[in-house]
Protein backbone atom coordinates (compact mmCIF):
# COMPACT_ATOMS: atom_id res chain seq x y z
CA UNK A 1 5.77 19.38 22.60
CA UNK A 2 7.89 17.50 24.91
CA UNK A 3 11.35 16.71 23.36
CA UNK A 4 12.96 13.44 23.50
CA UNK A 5 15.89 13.97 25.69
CA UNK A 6 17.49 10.52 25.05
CA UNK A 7 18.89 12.09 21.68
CA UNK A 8 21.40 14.19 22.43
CA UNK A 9 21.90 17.66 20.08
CA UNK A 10 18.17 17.37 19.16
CA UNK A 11 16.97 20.41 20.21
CA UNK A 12 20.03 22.84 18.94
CA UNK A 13 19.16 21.10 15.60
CA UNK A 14 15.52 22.00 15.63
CA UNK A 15 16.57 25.42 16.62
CA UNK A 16 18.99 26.03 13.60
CA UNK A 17 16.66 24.37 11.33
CA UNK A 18 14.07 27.28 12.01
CA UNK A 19 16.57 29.51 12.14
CA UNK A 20 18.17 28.66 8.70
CA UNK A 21 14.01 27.95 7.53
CA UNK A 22 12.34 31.13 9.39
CA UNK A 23 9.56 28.05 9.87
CA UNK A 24 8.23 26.64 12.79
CA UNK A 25 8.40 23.17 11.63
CA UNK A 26 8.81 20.92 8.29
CA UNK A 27 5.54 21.58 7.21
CA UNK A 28 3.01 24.85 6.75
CA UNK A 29 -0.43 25.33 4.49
CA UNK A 30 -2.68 28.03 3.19
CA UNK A 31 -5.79 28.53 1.54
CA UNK A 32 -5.60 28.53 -2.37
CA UNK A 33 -8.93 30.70 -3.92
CA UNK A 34 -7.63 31.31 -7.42
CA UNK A 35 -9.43 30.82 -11.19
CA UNK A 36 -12.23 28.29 -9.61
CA UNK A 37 -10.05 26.44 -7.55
CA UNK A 38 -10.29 26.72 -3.75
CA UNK A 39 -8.01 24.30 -2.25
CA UNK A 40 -6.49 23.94 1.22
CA UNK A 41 -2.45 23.76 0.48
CA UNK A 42 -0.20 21.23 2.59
CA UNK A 43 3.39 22.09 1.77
CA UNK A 44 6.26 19.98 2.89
CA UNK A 45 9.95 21.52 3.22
CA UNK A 46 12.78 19.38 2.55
CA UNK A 47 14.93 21.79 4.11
CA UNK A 48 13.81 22.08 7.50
CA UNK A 49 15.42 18.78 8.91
CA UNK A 50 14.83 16.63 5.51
CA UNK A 51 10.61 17.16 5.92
CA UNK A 52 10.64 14.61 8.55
CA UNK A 53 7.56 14.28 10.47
CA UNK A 54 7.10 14.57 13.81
CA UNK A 55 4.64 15.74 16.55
CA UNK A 56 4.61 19.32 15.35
CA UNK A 57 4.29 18.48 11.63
CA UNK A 58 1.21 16.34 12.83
CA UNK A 59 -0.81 19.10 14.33
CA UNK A 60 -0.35 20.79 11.57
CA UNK A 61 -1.78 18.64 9.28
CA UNK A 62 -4.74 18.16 11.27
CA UNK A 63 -5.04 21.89 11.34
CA UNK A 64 -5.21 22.32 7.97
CA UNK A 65 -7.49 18.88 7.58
CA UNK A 66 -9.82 20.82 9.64
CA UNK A 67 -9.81 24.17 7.71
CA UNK A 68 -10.65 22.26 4.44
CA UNK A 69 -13.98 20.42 6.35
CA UNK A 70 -14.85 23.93 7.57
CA UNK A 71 -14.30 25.53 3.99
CA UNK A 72 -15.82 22.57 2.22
CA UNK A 73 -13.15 22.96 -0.24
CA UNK A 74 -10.68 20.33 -1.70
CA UNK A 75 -7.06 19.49 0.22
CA UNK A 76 -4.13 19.47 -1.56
CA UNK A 77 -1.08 17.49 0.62
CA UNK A 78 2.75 18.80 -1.78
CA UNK A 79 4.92 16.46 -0.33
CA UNK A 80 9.06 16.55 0.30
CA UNK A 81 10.10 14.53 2.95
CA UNK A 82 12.50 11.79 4.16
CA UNK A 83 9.74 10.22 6.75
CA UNK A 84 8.86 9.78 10.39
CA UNK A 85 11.56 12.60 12.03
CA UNK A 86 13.85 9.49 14.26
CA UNK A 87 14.69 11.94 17.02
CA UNK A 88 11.30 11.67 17.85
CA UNK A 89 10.58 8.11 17.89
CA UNK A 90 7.50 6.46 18.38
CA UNK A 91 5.40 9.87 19.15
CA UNK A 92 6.71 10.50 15.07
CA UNK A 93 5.38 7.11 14.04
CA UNK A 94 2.13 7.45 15.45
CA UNK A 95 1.98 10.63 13.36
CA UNK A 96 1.23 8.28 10.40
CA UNK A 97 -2.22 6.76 11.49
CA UNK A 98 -2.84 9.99 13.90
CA UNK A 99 -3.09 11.77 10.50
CA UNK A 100 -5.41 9.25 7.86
CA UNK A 101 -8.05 8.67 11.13
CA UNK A 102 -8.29 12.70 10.61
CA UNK A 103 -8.48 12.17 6.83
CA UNK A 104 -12.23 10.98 7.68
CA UNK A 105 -13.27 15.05 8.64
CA UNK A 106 -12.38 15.72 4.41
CA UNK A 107 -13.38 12.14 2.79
CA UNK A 108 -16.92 11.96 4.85
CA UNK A 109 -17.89 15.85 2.90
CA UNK A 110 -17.65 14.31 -0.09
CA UNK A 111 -14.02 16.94 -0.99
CA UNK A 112 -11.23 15.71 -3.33
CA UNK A 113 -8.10 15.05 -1.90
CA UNK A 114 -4.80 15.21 -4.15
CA UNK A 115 -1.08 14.77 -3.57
CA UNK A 116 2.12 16.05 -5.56
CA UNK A 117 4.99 14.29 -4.73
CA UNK A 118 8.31 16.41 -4.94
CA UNK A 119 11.58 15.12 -4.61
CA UNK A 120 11.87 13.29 -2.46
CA UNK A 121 9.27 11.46 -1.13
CA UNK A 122 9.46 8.66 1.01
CA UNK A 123 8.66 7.04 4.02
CA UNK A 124 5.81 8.00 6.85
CA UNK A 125 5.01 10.89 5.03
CA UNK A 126 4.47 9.22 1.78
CA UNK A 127 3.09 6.37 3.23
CA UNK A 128 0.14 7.83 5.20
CA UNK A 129 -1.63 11.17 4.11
CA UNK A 130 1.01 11.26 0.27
CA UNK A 131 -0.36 8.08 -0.95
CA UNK A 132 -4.12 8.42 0.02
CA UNK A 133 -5.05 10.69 -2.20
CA UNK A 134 -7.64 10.50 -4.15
CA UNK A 135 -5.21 11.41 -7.51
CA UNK A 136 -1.58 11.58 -7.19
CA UNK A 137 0.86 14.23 -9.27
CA UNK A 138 4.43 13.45 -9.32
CA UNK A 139 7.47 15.97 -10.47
CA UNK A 140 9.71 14.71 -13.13
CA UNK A 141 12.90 12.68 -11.61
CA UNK A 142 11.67 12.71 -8.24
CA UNK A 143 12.50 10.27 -5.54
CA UNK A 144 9.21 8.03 -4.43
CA UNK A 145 9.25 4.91 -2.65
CA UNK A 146 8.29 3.52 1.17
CA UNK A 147 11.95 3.70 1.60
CA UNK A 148 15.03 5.62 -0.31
CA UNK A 149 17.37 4.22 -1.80
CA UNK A 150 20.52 5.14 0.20
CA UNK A 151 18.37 3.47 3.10
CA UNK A 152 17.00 0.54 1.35
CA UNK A 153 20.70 -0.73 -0.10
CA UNK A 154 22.08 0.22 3.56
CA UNK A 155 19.59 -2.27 4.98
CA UNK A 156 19.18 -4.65 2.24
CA UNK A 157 22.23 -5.00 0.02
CA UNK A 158 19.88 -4.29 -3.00
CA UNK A 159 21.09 -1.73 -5.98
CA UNK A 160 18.02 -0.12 -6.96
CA UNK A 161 17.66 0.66 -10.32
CA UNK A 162 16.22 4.38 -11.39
CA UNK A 163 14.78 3.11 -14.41
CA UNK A 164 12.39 0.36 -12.64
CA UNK A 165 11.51 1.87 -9.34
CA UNK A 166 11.47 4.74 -6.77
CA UNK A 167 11.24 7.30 -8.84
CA UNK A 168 8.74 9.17 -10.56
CA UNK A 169 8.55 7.90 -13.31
CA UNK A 170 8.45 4.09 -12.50
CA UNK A 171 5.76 5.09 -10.32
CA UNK A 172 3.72 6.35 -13.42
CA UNK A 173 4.50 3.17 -15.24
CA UNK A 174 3.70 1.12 -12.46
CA UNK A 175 0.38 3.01 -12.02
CA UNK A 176 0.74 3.62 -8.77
CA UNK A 177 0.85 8.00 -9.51
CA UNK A 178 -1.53 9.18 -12.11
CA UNK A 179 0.52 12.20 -13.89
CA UNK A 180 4.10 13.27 -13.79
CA UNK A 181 5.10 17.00 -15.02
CA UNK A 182 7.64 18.98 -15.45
CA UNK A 183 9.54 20.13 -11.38
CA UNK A 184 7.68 23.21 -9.93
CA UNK A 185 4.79 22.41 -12.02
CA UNK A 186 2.80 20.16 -9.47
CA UNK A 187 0.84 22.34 -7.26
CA UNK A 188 -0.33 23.86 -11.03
CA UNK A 189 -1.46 20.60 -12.28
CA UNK A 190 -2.77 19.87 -8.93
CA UNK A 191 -4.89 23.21 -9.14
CA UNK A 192 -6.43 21.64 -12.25
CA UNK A 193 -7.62 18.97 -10.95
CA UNK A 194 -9.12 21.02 -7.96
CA UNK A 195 -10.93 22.57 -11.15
CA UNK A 196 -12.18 19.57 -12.60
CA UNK A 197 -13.52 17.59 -10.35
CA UNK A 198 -15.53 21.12 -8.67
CA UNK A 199 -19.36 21.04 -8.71
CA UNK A 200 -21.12 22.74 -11.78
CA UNK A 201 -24.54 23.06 -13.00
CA UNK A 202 -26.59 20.11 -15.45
CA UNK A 203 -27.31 21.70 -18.18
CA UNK A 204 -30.68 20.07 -19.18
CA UNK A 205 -30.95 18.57 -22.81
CA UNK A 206 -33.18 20.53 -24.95
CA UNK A 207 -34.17 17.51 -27.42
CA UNK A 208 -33.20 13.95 -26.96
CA UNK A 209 -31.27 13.77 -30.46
CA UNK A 210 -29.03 16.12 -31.67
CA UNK A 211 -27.07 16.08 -34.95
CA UNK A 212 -23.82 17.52 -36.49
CA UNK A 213 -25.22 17.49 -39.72
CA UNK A 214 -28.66 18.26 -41.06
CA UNK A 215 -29.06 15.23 -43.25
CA UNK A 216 -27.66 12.60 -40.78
CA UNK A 217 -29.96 9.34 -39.84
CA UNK A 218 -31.19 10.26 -36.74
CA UNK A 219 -33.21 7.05 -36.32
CA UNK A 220 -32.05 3.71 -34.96
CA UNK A 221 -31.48 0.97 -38.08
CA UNK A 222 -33.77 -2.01 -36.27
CA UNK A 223 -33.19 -4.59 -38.76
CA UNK A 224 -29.91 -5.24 -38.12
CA UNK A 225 -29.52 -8.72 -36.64
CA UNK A 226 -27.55 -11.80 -36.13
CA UNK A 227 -24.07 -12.25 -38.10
CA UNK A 228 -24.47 -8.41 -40.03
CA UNK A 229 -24.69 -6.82 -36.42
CA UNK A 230 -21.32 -8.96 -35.54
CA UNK A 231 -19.52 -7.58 -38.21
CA UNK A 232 -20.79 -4.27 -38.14
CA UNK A 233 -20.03 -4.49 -34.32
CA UNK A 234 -16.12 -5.16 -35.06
CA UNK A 235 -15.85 -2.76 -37.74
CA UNK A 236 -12.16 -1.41 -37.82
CA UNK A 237 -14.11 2.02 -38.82
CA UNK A 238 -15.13 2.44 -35.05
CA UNK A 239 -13.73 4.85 -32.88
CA UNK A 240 -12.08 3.43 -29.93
CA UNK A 241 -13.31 3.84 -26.03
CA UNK A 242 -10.89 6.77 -25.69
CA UNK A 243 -11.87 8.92 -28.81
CA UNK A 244 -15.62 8.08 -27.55
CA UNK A 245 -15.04 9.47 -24.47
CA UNK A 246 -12.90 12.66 -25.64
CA UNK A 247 -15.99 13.46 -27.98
CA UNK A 248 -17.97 12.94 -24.74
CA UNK A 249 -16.59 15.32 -22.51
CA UNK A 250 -14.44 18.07 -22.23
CA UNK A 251 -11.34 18.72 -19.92
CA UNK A 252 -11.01 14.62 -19.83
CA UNK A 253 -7.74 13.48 -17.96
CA UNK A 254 -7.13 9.75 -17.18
CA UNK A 255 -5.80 7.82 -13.68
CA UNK A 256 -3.42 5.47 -13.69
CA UNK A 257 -3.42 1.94 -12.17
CA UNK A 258 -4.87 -0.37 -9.55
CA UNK A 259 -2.45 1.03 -6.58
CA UNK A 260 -1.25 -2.27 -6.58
CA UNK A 261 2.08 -1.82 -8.98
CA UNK A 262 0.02 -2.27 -12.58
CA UNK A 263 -1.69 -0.25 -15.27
CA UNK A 264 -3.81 -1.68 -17.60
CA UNK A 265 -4.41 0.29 -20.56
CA UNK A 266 -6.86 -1.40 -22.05
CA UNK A 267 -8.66 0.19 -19.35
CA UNK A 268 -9.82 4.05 -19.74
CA UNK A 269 -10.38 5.32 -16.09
CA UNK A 270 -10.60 9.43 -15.15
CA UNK A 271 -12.68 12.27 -15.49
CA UNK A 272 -13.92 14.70 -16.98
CA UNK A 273 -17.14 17.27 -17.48
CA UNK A 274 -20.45 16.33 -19.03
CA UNK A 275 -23.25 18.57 -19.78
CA UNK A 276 -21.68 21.04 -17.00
CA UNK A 277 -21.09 19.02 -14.16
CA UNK A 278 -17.97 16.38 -13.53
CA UNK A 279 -18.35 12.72 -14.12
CA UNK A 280 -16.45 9.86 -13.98
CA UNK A 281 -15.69 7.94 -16.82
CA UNK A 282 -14.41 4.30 -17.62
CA UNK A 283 -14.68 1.96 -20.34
CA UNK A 284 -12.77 -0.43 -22.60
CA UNK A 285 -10.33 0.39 -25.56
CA UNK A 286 -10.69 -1.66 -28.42
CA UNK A 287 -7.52 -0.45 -29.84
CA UNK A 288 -5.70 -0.83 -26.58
CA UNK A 289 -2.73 -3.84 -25.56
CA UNK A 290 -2.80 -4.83 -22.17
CA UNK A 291 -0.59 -6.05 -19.98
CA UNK A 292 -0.52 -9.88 -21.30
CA UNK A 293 -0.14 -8.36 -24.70
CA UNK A 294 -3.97 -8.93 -25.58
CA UNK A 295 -5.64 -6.25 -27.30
CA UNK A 296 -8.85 -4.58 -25.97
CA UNK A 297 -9.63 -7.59 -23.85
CA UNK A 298 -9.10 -5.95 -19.80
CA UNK A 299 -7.14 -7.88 -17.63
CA UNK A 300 -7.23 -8.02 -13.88
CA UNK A 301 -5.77 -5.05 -12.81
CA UNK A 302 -7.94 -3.26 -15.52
CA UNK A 303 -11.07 -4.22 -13.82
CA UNK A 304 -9.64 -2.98 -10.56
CA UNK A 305 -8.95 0.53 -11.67
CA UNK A 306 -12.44 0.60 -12.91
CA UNK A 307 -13.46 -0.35 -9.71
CA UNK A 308 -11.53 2.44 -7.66
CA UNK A 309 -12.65 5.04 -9.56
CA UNK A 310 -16.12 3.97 -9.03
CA UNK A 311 -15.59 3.95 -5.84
CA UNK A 312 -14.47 7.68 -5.89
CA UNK A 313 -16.96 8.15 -7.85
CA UNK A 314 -19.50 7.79 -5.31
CA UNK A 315 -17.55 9.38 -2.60
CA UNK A 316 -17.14 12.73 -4.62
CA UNK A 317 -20.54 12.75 -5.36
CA UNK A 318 -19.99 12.25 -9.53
CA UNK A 319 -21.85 10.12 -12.12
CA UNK A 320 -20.16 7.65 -13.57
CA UNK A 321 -20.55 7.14 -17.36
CA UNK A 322 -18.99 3.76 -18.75
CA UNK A 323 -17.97 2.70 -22.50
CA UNK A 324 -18.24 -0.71 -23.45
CA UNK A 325 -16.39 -2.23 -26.57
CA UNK A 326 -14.73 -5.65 -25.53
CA UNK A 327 -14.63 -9.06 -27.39
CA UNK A 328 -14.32 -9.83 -23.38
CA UNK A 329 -11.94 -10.05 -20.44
CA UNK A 330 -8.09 -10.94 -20.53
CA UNK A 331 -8.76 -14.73 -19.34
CA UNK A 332 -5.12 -15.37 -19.94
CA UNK A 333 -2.97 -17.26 -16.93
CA UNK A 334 -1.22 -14.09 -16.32
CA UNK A 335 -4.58 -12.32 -16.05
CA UNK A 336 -6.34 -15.10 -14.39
CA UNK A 337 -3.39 -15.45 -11.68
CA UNK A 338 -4.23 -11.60 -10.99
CA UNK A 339 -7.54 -12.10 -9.53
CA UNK A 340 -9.59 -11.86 -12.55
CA UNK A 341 -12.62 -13.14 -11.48
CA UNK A 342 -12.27 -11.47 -8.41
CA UNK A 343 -11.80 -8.16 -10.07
CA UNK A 344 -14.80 -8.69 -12.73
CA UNK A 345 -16.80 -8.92 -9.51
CA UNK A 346 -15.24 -6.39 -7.36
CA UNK A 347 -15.85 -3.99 -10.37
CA UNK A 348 -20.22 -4.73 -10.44
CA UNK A 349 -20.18 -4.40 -6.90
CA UNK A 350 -18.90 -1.18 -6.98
CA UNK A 351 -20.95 0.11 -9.57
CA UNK A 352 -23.95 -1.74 -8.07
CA UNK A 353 -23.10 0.11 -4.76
CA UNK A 354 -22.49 3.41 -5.82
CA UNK A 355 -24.42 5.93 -4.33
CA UNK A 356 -24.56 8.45 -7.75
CA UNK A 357 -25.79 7.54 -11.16
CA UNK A 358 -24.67 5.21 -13.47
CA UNK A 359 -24.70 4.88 -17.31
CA UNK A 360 -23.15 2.35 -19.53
CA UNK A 361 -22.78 3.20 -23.62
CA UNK A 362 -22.33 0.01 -25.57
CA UNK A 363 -20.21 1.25 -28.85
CA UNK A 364 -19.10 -2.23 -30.45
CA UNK A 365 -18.84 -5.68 -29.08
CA UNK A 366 -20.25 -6.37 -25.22
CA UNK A 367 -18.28 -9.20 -24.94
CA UNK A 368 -19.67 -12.03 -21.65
CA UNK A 369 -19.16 -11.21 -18.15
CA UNK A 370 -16.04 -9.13 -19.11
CA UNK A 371 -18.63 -6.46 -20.80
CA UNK A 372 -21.25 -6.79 -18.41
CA UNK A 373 -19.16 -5.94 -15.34
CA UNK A 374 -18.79 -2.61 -17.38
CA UNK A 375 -22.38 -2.27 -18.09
CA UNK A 376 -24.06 -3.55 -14.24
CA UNK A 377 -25.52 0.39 -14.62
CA UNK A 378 -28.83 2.17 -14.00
CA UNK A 379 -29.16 3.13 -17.82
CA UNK A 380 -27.88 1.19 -20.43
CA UNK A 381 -27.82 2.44 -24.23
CA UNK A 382 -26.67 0.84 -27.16
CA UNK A 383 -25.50 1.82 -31.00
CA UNK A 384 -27.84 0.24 -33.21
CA UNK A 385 -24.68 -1.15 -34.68
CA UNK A 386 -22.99 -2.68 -31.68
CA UNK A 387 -23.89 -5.63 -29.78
CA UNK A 388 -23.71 -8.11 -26.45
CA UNK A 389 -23.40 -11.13 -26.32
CA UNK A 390 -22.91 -14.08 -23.67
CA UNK A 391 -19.52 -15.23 -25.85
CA UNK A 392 -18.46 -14.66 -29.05
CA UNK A 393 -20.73 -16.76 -31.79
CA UNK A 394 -17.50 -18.27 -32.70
CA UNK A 395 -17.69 -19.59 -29.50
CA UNK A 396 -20.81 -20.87 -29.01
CA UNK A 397 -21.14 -21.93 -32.73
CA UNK A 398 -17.59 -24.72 -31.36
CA UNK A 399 -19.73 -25.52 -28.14
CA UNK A 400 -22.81 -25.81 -30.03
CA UNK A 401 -22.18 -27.02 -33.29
CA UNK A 402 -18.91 -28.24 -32.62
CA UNK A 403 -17.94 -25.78 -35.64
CA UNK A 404 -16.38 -22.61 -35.04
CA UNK A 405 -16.46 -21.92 -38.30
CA UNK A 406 -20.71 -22.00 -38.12
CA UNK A 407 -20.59 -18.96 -36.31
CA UNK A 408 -23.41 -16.92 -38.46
CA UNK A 409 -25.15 -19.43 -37.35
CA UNK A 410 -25.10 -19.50 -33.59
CA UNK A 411 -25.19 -15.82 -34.40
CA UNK A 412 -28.92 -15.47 -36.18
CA UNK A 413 -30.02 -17.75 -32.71
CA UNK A 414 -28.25 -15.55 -29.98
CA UNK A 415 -30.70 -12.12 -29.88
CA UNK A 416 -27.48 -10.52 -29.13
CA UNK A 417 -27.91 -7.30 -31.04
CA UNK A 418 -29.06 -4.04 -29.91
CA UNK A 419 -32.64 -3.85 -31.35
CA UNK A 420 -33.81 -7.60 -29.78
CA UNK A 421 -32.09 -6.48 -26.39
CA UNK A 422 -33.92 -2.96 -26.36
CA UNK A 423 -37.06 -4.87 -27.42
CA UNK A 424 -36.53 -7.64 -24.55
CA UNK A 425 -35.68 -4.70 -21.96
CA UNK A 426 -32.29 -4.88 -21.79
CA UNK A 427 -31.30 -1.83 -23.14
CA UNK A 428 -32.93 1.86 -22.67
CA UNK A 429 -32.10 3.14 -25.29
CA UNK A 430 -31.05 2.37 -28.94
CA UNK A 431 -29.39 5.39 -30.59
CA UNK A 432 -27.34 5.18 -34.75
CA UNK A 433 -24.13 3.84 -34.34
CA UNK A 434 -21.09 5.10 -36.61
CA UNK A 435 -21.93 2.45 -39.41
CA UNK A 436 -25.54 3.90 -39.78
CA UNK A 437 -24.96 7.71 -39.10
CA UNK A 438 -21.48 8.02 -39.42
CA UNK A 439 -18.70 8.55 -36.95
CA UNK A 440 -19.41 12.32 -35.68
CA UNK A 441 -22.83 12.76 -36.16
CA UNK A 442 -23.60 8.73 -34.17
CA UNK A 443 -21.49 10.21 -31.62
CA UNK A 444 -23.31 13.67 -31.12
CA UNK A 445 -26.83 11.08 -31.11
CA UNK A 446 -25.14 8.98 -28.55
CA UNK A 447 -24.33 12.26 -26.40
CA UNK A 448 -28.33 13.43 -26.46
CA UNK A 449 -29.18 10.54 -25.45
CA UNK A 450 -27.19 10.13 -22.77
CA UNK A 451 -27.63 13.71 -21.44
CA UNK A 452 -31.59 13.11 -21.30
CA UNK A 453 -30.91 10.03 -19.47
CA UNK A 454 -28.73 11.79 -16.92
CA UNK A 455 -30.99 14.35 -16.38
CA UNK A 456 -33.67 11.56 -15.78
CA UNK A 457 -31.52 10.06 -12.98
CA UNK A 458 -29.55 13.30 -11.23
CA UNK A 459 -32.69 13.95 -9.36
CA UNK A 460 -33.09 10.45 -7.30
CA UNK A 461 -31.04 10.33 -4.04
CA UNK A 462 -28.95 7.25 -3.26
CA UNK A 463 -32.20 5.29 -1.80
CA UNK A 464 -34.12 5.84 -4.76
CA UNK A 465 -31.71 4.87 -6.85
CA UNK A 466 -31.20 1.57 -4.61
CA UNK A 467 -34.06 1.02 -4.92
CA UNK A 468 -34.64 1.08 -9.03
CA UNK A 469 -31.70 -1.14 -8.90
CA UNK A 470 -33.45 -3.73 -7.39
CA UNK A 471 -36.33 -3.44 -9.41
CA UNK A 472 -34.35 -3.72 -12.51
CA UNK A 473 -31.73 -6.55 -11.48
CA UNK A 474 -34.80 -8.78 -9.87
C-alpha cells in the first residue's frame, strides 16, 4: 500500500499501532466450525487506530468474503470502528463500495450474512458491509450511528440524546438492529443464528392430520357460515399470530423493523425450523398495538418488514410460511402517509416473486387487501373457524344497507367463510380451528396439514413454481 505522504506522522502511527496491537491492520478473520455453525469471522479492533478503515482493512475483507464463497459457509462481519481511516483519504472511502460490490461473491450462494455491532460503531464501516447484513446483533450500550456523537455535535451543534438515538438500544427500538445482548455476548448470539438459518433435512409427514389428543375432532365443521363464522372468527379464545407460530416451529426468533427507523409489532417477521429445515415466517398479531396505536391492524412499515424478509427468504433459499389474523391494514393518516398502499403491494410482489415456497395459514379474520397481501401464497389453508372477507360485514352491511348495524346480514350474502372459499377454490385446505377442536389439538391439525403441503411444494424449482403461480392467479 502506498501511504499518503501529505499527512505528516502517519506512518510512525501505523507502526505503533501494530506494535501496541501485534496486528497488521484494524481488522483480521477466521473460520468458525463449532456445534453446527461454520461461519467465516470478520473482527474489527477498536484499538488499532480506532478500527478505521482503510486500504489494508479492505483487502482483508475481501479476503475473507472470498473464503466464505469458497467454504459455502455463512459470514459473520463483528464490528468496532470509528469509520473511513482520514489519513488515508479518498483510497479509505472507496473502501466502502469496494467492499458491498464484493458482498455479491456471498449473497449470489445463497449464505447468510450477519453483523454484531460492538461499541462503537459508526461511520464507513457501519455504513457499508455493518449494516447489510442480512440480521443485525447489537451489544448492550453500544455506540451506533452514521456518525458519533462527539462528531455529529462538533459539526452540527446538535446534543444527541442516548435515550433516542445512536446507541444500541434506540437502534432496537427503531428497528433498524434485530437483537441486542448482553457486551461480549454477540459473536455467541451471532453463532446462533449461523445455526438457525443452516440447511436441514424435510422430514416428510407421515399422515396429513395429527392430533394431541385421541378424542379431538379431526374433521373440518362445514356448516359454519355467514354471521356464526364472524364471531367465531374474532373469538377472544384464539391464540394470537405469535403463539401460532411458536407452536409452529421450534428455535423461532423475530427481526426487527423496515430498516427505515420503524418497527411495527403488529407485524411477526423471523425464523425459525419447520419439519427439519428453516423457514421464514410472518404474519399478523391480533393481540398486537402498532405504531398508530391500532391493534392487530399492520401499518406501513409492518408490511415492509414482511416484505424484506420475503425477500431474504428467497435469497437464502427458505420457505416462507405466513399467519393471517387481521380485521385489515392500519389505514390511519399516520399509516397511510407511510406508504401504505405502497407497502401492501410491495409485500405481494415479493411473495409473488419469491423463488421458494410459499404458504399462508388463515387463523381468524382475513381482513381486505390488508389480509390478502399476507396470503398472495402458493398454498393457502384455512381454520374451519376463521374467515376472509373483502371488508368487514359491518362495512359492507353501511355501504350496502346503509346499516352498520345489519351486518349478519351482509354477512349470510358474503361467502366469506372457510368452507364456501375451499369449495369455490380459494383455499387448499380446510383444517378444525380452535373453536371446533380446541386450541392445542386445532393447532397440531393445522401443523399436518401444512407439513403435507410443504412437502408437496419443496420439490418444484423456482420455474415450476412460476409457473403454478400463474396458473392459479389467472
Amino acid at each position: 500500500m502506498n501511504l499518503p505522504d501529505t499527512w505528516p506522522g502517519f506512518a510512525d502511527s501505523l507502526m505503533r499501532a501494530k506494535a501496541h496491537t501485534g496486528l497488521d491492520d484494524s481488522v483480521t478473520f477466521r473460520l468458525v466450525d463449532e456445534s453446527d455453525a461454520r461461519a467465516v469471522v470478520v473482527t474489527g479492533h477498536f484499538a488499532f487506530l480506532g478500527g478505521s478503515m482503510g486500504v489494508a482493512h479492505g483487502d482483508t475483507v475481501l479476503r475473507a468474503l472470498d473464503t466464505a464463497a469458497e467454504h459455502e459457509c455463512a459470514i459473520v462481519f463483528v464490528t468496532s470502528s470509528g469509520g473511513a481511516r482520514t489519513q488515508e483519504g479518498f483510497d479509505a472511502l472507496i473502501q466502502m463500495p469496494r467492499i458491498i460490490a464484493a458482498m455479491r461473491r456471498v449473497r449470489q450462494r445463497g449464505l447468510p450474512v450477519i453483523s454484531v455491532f460492538r461499541h462503537p460503531t459508526t461511520g464507513g464501516v457501519h455504513a457499508s458491509y455493518g449494516a447489510a447484513a442480512d440480521v443485525i446483533v447489537a451489544e448492550a450500550g453500544a455506540t451506533v450511528g452514521f456518525a458519533g456523537p462527539r462528531v455529529l455535535e462538533a459539526f452540527t451543534s446538535v446534543t444527541v440524546d442516548p435515550r433516542r438515538s445512536h446507541t444500541a438500544e434506540a437502534y432496537f427500538d427503531h428497528g433498524l438492529v434485530d437483537e441486542v445482548v448482553p457486551v461480549g455476548d454477540g459473536l455467541a448470539a451471532a453463532l446462533a443464528w449461523v445455526r438457525r438459518l443452516a440447511p436441514g433435512s424435510f422430514t416428510e409427514a407421515s399422515a396429513r392430520r395429527e392430533t394431541t389428543a385421541t378424542d379431538a375432532v379431526t374433521t373440518p365443521d362445514t356448516t359454519l357460515t355467514g354471521w356464526a363464522a364472524v364471531e367465531r372468527a374474532r373469538a377472544p379464545m384464539r391464540p394470537s399470530a405469535r403463539r401460532v407460530a411458536s407452536f409452529l416451529l421450534t428455535d423461532l426468533r423475530e427481526t426487527r423493523g423496515d430498516r427505515t427507523g420503524i418497527d411495527d409489532p403488529v407485524v411477526l417477521a423471523g425464523f425459525g425450523r419447520f419439519a427439519g429445515i428453516p423457514v421464514t415466517v410472518i404474519g399478523t398479531d391480533r393481540e398486537a398495538a402498532g405504531p398508530s396505536g391500532t391493534v392487530g391492524a399492520p401499518h406501513a412499515s409492518g408490511f415492509r418488514k414482511a416484505a424484506r424478509v420475503v425477500r431474504l427468504a428467497a435469497r437464502l433459499n427458505l420457505p416462507v410460511l405466513s399467519i393471517v389474523d387481521t380485521r385489515g391494514a392500519d389505514a390511519t393518516p399516520g399509516s397511510d402517509n407511510a406508504g401504505l398502499t405502497a407497502a401492501v403491494s410491495e409485500l405481494m410482489q415479493a411473495l409473488l416473486d419469491c423463488s421458494t415456497p410459499t404458504l399462508c395459514a388463515v387463523t381468524g379474520e382475513g381482513g381486505s387487501g390488508g389480509a390478502v397481501a399476507f396470503a398472495s401464497t402458493d398454498v393457502l389453508v384455512m381454520q374451519d373457524d376463521s374467515i376472509f372477507e373483502v371488508i368487514a360485514p359491518e362495512g359492507a352491511a353501511a355501504i350496502l344497507y346503509r346499516d352498520a348495524k345489519r351486518a349478519d346480514a351482509a354477512a349470510a350474502q358474503m361467502e366469506l367463510d372457510a368452507p364456501s372459499l375451499h369449495h369455490r377454490g380459494f383455499a387448499d385446505a380446510v383444517t378444525p380451528g380452535p373453536t371446533t377442536a380446541g386450541v392445542f389439538p386445532s393447532l397440531a391439525l393445522l401443523r399436518a396439514e401444512l407439513r403435507v403441503q410443504l412437502g408437496e411444494l419443496l420439490p418444484l424449482d423456482a420455474g415450476a413454481l412460476q409457473d403454478r403461480r400463474q396458473d392459479r392467479y389467472a
